[in-house]
C-alpha atoms as a PDB file:
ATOM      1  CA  UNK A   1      98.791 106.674  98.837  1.00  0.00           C
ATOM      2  CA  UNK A   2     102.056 108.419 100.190  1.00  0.00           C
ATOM      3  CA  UNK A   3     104.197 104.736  99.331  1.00  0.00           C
ATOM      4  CA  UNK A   4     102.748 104.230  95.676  1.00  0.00           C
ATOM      5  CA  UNK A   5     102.046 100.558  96.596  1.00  0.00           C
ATOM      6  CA  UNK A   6      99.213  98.346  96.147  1.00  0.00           C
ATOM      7  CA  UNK A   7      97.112  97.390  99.421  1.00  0.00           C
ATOM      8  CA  UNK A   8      98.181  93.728  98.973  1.00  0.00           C
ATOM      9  CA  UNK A   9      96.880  90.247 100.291  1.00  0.00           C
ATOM     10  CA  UNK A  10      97.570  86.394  99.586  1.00  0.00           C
ATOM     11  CA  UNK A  11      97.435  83.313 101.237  1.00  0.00           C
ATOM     12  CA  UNK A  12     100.794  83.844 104.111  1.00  0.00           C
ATOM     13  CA  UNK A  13     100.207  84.370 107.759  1.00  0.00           C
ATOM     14  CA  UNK A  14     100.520  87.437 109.008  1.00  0.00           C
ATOM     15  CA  UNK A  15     103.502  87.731 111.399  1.00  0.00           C
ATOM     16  CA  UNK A  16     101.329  88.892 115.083  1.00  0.00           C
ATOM     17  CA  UNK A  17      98.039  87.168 114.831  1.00  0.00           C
ATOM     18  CA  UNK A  18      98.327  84.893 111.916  1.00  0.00           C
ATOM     19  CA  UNK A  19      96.009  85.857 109.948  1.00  0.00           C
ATOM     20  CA  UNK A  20      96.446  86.748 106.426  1.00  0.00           C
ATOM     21  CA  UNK A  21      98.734  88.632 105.823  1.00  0.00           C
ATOM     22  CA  UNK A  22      98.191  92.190 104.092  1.00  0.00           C
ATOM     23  CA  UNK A  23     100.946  94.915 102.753  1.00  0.00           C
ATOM     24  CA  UNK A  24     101.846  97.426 100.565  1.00  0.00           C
ATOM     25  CA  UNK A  25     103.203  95.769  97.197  1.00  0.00           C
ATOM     26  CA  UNK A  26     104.310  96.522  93.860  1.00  0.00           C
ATOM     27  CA  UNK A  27     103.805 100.042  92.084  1.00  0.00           C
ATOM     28  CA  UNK A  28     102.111 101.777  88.909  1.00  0.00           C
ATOM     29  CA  UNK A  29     103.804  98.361  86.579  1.00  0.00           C
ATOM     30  CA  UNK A  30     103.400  96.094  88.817  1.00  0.00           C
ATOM     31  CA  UNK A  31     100.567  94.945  90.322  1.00  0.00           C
ATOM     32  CA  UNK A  32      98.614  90.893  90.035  1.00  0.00           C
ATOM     33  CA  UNK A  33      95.438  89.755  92.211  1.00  0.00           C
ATOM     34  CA  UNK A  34      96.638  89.581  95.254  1.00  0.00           C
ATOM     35  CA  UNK A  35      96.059  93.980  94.786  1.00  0.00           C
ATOM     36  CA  UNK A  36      92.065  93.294  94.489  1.00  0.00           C
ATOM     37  CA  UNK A  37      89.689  94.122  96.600  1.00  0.00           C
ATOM     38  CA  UNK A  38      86.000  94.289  96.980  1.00  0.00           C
ATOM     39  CA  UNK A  39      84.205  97.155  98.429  1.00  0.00           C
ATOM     40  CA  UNK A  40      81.269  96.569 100.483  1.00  0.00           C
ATOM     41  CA  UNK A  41      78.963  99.183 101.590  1.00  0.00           C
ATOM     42  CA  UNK A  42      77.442  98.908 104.693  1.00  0.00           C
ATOM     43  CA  UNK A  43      73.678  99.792 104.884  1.00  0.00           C
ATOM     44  CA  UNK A  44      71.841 100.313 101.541  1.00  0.00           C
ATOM     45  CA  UNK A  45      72.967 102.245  98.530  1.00  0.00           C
ATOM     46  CA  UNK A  46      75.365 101.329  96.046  1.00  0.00           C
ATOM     47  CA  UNK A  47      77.458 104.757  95.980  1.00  0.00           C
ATOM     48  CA  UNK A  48      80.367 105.168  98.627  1.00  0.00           C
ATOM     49  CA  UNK A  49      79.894 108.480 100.287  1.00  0.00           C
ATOM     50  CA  UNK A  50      81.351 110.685 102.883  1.00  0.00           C
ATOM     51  CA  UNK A  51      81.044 109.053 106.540  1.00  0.00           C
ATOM     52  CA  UNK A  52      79.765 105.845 105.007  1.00  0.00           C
ATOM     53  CA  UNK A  53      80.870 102.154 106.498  1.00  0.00           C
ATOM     54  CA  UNK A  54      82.390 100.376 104.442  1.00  0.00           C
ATOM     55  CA  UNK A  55      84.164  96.577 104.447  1.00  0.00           C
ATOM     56  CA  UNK A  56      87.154  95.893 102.063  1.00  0.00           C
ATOM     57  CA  UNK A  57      86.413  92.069 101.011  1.00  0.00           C
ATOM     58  CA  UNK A  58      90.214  90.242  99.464  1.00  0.00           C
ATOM     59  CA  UNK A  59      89.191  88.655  95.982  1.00  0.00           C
ATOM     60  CA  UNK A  60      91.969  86.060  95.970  1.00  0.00           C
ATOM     61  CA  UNK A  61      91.516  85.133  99.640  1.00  0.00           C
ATOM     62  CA  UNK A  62      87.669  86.065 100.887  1.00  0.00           C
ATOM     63  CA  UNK A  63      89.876  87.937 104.062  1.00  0.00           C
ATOM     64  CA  UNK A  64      88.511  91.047 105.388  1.00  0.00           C
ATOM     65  CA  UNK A  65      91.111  94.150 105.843  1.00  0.00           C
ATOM     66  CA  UNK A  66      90.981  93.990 109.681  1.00  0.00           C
ATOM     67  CA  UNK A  67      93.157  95.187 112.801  1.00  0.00           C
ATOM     68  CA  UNK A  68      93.174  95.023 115.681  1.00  0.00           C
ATOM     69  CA  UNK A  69      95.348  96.380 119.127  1.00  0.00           C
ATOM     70  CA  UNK A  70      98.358  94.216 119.119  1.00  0.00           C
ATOM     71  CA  UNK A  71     101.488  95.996 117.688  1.00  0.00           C
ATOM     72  CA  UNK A  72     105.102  94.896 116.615  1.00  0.00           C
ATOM     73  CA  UNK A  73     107.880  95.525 118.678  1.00  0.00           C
ATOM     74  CA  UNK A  74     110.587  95.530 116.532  1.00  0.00           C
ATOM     75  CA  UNK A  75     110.285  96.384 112.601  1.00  0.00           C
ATOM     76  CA  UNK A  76     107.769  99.221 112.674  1.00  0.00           C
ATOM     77  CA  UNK A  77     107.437  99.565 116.605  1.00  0.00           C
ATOM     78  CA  UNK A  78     104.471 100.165 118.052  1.00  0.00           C
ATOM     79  CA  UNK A  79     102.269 100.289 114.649  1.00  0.00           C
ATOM     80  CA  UNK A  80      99.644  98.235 114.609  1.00  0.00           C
ATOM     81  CA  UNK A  81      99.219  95.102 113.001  1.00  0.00           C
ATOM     82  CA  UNK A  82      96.871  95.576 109.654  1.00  0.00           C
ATOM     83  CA  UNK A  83      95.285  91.487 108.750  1.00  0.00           C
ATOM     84  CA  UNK A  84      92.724  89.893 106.960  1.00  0.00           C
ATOM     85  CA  UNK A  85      90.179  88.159 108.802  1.00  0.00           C
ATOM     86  CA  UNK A  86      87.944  85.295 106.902  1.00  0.00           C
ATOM     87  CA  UNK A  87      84.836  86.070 108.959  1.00  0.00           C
ATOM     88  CA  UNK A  88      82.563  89.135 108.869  1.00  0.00           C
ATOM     89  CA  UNK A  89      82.607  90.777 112.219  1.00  0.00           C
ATOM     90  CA  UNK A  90      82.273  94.041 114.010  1.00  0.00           C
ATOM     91  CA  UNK A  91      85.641  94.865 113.828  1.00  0.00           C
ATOM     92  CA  UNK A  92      86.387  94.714 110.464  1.00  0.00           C
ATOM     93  CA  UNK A  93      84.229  97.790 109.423  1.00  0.00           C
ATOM     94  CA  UNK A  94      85.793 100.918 107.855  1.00  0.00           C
ATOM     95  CA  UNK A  95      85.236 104.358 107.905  1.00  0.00           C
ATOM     96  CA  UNK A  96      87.349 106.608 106.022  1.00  0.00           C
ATOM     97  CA  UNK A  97      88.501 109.626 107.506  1.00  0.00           C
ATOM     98  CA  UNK A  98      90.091 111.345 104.863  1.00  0.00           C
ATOM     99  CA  UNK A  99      90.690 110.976 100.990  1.00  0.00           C
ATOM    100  CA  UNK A 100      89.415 112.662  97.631  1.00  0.00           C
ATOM    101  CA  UNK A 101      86.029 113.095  97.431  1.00  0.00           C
ATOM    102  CA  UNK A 102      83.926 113.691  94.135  1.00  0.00           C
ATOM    103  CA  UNK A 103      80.425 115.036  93.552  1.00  0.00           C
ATOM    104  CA  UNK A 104      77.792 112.823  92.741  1.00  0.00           C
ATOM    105  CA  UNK A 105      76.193 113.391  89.746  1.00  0.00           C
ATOM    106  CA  UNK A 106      73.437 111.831  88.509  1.00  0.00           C
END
């Protein structure tokens, strides 16, 4: 949220593992598809709550927002590499651990 950037995706390889590769892109103006995703909840229930798994699913692409433990060595040292993946796996669940949360009302 800190950059003001899209969470971006399309169809270029990402530069460790090849995958698709995902960034942070454009601004408040500017912004095209490659900025949509899908959320998937994992489990039933069609609201996203607190502590609740959740897949991001690429619209353009299919990818799923992934990671994984090998990191670059040069540009942003030692951060790790964030992908999409084309396959639903283990791996490629989310969780998130901190953000604005809103009552639900019914």
């Amino acid at each position: 949220m800190r950059t003001r950037k899209w969470l971006h995706s399309h169809l270029h390889a990402s530069p460790i593992s090849g995958n698709l590769e995902v960034s942070c892109f454009g601004g408040e103006s500017e912004s095209d598809t490659g900025d949509y995703w899908r959320l998937i909840i994992e489990g039933s229930g069609k609201t996203w709550k607190q502590d609740q798994k959740i897949r991001l699913q690429h619209v353009d692409t299919g990818g799923y927002l992934h990671s994984h433990d090998k990191k670059y060595a040069r540009i942003a040292g030692g951060q790790q590499e964030v992908c999409g993946v084309r396959e639903k796996r283990a791996d490629n669940v989310w969780l998130a651990a901190e953000g604005v949360y809103l009552p639900i009302t019914e």
